[in-house]
C-alpha atoms as a PDB file:
ATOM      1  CA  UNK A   1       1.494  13.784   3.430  1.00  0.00           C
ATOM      2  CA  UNK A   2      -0.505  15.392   0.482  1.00  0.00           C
ATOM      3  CA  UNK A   3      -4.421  14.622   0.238  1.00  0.00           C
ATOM      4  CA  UNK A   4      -7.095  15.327  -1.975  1.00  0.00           C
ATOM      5  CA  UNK A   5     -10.277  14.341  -1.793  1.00  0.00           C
ATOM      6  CA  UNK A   6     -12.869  13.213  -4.164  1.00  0.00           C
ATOM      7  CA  UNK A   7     -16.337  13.090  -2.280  1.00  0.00           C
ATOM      8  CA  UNK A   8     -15.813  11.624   1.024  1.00  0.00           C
ATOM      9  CA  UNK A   9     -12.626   9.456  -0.099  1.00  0.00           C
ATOM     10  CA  UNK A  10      -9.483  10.603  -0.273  1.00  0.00           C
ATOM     11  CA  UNK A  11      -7.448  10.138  -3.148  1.00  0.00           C
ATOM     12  CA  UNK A  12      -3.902  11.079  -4.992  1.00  0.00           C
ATOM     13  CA  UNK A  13      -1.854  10.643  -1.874  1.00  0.00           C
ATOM     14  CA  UNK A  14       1.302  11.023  -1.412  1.00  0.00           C
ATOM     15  CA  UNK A  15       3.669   9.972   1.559  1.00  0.00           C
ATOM     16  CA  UNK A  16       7.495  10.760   2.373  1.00  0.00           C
ATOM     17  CA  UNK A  17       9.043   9.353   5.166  1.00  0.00           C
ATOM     18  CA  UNK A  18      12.766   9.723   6.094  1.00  0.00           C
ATOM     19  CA  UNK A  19      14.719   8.003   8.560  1.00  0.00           C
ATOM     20  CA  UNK A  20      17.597   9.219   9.484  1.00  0.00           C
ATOM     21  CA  UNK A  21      21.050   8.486  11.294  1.00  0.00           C
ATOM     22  CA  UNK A  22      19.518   4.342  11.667  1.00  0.00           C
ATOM     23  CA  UNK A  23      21.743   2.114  11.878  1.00  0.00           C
ATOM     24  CA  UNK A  24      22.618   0.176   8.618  1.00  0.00           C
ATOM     25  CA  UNK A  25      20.961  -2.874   9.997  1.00  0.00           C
ATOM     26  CA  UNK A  26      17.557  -1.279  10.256  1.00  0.00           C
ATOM     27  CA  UNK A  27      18.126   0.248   6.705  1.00  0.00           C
ATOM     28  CA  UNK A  28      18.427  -3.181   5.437  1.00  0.00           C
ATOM     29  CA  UNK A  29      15.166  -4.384   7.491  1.00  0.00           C
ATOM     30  CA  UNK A  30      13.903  -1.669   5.561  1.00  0.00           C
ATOM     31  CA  UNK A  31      14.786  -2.678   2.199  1.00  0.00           C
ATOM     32  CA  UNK A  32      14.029  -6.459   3.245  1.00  0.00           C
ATOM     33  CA  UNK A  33      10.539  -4.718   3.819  1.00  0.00           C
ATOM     34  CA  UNK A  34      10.486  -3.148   0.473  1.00  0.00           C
ATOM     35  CA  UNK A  35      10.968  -6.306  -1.260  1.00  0.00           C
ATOM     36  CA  UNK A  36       9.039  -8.549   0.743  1.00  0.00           C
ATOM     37  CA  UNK A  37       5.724  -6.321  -0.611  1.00  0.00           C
ATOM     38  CA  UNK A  38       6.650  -5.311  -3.674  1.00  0.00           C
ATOM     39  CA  UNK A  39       4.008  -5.948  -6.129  1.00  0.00           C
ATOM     40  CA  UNK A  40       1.578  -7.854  -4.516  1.00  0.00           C
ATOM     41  CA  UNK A  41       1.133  -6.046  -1.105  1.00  0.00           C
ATOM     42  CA  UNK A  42       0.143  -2.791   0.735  1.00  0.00           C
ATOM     43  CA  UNK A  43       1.958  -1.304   3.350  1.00  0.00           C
ATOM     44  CA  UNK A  44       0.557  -0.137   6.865  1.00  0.00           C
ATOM     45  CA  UNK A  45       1.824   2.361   9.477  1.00  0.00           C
ATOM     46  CA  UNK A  46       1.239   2.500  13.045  1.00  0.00           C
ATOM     47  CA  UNK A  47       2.543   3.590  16.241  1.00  0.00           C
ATOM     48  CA  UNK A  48       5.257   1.094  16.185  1.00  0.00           C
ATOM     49  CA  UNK A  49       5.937   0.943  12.016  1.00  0.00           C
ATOM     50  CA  UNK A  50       6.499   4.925  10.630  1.00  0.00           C
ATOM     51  CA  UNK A  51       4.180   6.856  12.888  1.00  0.00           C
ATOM     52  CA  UNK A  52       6.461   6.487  15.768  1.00  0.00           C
ATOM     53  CA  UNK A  53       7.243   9.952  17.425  1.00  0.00           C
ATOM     54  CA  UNK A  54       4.296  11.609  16.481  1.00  0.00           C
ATOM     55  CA  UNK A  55       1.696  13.241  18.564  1.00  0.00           C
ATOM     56  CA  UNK A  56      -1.682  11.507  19.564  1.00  0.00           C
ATOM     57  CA  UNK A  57      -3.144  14.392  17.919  1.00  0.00           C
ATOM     58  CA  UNK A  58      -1.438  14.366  15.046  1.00  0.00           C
ATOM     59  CA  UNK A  59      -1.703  10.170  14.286  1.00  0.00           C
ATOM     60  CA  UNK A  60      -5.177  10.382  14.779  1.00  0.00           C
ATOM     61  CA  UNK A  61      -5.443  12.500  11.519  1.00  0.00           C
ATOM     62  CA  UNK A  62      -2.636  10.043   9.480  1.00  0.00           C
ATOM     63  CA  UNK A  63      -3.851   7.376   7.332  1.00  0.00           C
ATOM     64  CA  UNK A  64      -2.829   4.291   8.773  1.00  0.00           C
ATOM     65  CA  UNK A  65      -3.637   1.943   5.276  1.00  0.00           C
ATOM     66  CA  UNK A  66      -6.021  -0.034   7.559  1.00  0.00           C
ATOM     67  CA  UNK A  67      -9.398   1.318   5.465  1.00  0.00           C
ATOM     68  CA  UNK A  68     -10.059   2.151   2.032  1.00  0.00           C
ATOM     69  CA  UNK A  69      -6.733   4.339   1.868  1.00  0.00           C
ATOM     70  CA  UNK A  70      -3.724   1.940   1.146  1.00  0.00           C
ATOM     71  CA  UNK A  71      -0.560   2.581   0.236  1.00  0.00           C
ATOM     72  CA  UNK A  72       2.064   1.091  -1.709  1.00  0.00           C
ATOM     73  CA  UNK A  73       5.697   2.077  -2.166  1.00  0.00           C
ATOM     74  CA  UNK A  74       6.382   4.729  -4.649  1.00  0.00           C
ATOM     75  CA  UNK A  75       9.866   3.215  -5.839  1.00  0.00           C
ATOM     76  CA  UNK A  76      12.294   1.246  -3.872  1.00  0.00           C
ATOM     77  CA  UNK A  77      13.962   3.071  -0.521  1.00  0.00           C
ATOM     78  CA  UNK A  78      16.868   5.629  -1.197  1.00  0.00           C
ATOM     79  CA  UNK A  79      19.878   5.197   1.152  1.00  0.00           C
ATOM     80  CA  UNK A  80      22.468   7.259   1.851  1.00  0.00           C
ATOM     81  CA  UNK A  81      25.460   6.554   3.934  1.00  0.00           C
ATOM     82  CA  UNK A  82      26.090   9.299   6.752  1.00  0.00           C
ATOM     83  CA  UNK A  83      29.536   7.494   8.175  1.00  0.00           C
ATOM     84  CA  UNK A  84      30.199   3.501   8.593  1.00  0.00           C
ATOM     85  CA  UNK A  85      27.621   1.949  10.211  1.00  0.00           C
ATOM     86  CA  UNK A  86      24.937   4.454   9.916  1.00  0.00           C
ATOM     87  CA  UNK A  87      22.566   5.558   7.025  1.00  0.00           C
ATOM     88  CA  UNK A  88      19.169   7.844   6.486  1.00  0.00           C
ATOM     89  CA  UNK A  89      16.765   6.076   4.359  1.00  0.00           C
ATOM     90  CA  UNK A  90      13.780   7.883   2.181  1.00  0.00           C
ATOM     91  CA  UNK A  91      10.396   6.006   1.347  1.00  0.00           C
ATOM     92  CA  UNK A  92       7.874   7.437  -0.766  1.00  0.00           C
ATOM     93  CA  UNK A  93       4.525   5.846  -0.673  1.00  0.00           C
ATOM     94  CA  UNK A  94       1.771   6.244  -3.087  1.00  0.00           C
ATOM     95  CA  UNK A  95      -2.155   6.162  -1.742  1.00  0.00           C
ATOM     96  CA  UNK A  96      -4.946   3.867  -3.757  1.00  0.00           C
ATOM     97  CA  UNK A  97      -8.838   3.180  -2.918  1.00  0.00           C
ATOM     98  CA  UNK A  98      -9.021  -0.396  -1.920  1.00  0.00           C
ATOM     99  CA  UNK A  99     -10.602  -2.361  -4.831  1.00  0.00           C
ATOM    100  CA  UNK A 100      -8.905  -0.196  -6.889  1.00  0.00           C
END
């Protein structure tokens, strides 16, 4: 995740996310995702949607899109099969200011 910050908001950020080794039926939940929001739509991340994994410690200091950070998708999701059945996906995501 890349940050900068203009006052107190942040701004200009940047978010790459890769899953890897899923199986091609969550890669295509993925891209369902992708076009489901496209355009109209922000995305949010929680324990259970792209901050799985992590620490407490570290999720407490990633922007979840739930307050004047949101982000959008950077591009549509790259896949790339890894052997029949399985893929690793990449998602870029692109921070705004709500209202913005």
């Amino acid at each position: 995740m890349t940050l900068v910050q203009f006052g107190y908001q942040r701004v200009d950020a940047e978010l790459d996310m890769q899953f890897k080794n899923v199986t091609d039926e969550r890669a295509a939940e993925i891209l369902e995702h992708y076009l489901a929001v496209t355009g109209d739509d922000y995305v949010t991340f929680d324990k259970t949607r792209g901050f799985g994994g992590i620490s407490d410690d570290l999720y407490s200091l990633m922007d979840t899109g739930k307050t004047t950070l949101r982000w959008r998708y950077d591009g549509p999701p790259q896949i790339a099969s890894v052997y029949p059945g399985i893929s690793t996906v990449s998602c870029k995501f692109i921070g705004y200011l709500y209202g913005s």
